[in-house]
Protein backbone atom coordinates (compact mmCIF):
# COMPACT_ATOMS: atom_id res chain seq x y z
CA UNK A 1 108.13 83.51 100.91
CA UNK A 2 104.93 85.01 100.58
CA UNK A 3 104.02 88.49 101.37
CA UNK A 4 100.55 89.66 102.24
CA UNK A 5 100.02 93.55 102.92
CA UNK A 6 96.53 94.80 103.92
CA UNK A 7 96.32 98.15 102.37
CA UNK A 8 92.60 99.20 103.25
CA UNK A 9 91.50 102.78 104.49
CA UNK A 10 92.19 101.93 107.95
CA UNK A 11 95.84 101.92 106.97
CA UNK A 12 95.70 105.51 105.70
CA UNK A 13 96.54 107.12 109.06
CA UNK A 14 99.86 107.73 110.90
CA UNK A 15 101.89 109.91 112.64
CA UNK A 16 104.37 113.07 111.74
CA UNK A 17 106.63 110.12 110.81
CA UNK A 18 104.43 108.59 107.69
CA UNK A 19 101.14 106.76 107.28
CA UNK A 20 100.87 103.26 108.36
CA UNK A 21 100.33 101.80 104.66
CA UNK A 22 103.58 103.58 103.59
CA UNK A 23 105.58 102.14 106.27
CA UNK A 24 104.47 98.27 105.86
CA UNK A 25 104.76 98.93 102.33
CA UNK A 26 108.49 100.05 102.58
CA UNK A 27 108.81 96.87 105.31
CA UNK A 28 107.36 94.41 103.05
CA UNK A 29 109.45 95.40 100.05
CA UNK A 30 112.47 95.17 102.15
CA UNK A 31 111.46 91.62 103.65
CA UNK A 32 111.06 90.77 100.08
CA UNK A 33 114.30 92.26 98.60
CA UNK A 34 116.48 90.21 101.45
CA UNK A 35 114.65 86.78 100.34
CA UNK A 36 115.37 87.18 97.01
CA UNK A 37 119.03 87.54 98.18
CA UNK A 38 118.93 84.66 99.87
CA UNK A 39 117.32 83.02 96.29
CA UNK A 40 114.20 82.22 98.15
CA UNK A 41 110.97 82.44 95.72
CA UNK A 42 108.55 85.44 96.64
CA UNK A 43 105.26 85.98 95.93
CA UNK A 44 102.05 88.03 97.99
CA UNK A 45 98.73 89.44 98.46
CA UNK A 46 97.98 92.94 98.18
CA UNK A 47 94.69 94.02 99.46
CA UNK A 48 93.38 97.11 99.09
CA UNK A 49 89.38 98.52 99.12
CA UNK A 50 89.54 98.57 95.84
CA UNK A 51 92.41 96.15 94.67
CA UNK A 52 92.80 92.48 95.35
CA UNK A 53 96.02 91.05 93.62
CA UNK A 54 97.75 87.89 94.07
CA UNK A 55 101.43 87.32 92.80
CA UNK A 56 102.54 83.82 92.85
CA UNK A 57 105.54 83.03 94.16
CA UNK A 58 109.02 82.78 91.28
CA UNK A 59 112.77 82.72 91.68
CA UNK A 60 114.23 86.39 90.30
CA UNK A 61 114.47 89.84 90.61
CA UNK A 62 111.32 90.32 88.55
CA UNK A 63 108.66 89.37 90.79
CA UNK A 64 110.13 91.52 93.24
CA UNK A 65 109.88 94.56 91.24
CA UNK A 66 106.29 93.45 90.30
CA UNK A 67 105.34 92.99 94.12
CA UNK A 68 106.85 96.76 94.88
CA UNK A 69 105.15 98.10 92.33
CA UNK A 70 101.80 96.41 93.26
CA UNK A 71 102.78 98.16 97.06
CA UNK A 72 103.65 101.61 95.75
CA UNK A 73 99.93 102.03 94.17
CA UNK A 74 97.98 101.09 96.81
CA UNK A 75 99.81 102.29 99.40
CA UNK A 76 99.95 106.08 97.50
CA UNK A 77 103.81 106.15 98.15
């Protein structure tokens, strides 16, 4: 499965509830989490205005800690 989160400036706006890049962030880890469950490989695209990073898609837990931590810098959670 891959991933792809667009984390430019437009994303850094939201409602009382959270910014918008903080929310797909904490959706896209979660889509990612449940295929790794289900031992699919997972990989993504993080784009940010300043960031571009591809992860290529691997069987185990590590590339989904890699992906979230990718997410959790750009998306200033």
């Amino acid at each position: 499965m891959i991933l792809a989160a667009d984390l430019r400036s437009p994303m850094f706006f939201g409602s009382s509830l959270g910014f918008k890049s903080v929310t797909a962030a904490a959706s896209l880890a979660l889509i990612g989490w449940a295929a790794q469950n289900s031992r699919d490989r997972v990989g993504g695209l993080v784009m940010g205005d300043q960031l571009h990073r591809e992860i290529r898609p691997k069987n185990g837990k590590r590339v989904c800690w890699v992906y979230c931590t990718v997410l959790m810098i750009s998306a200033g959670a």
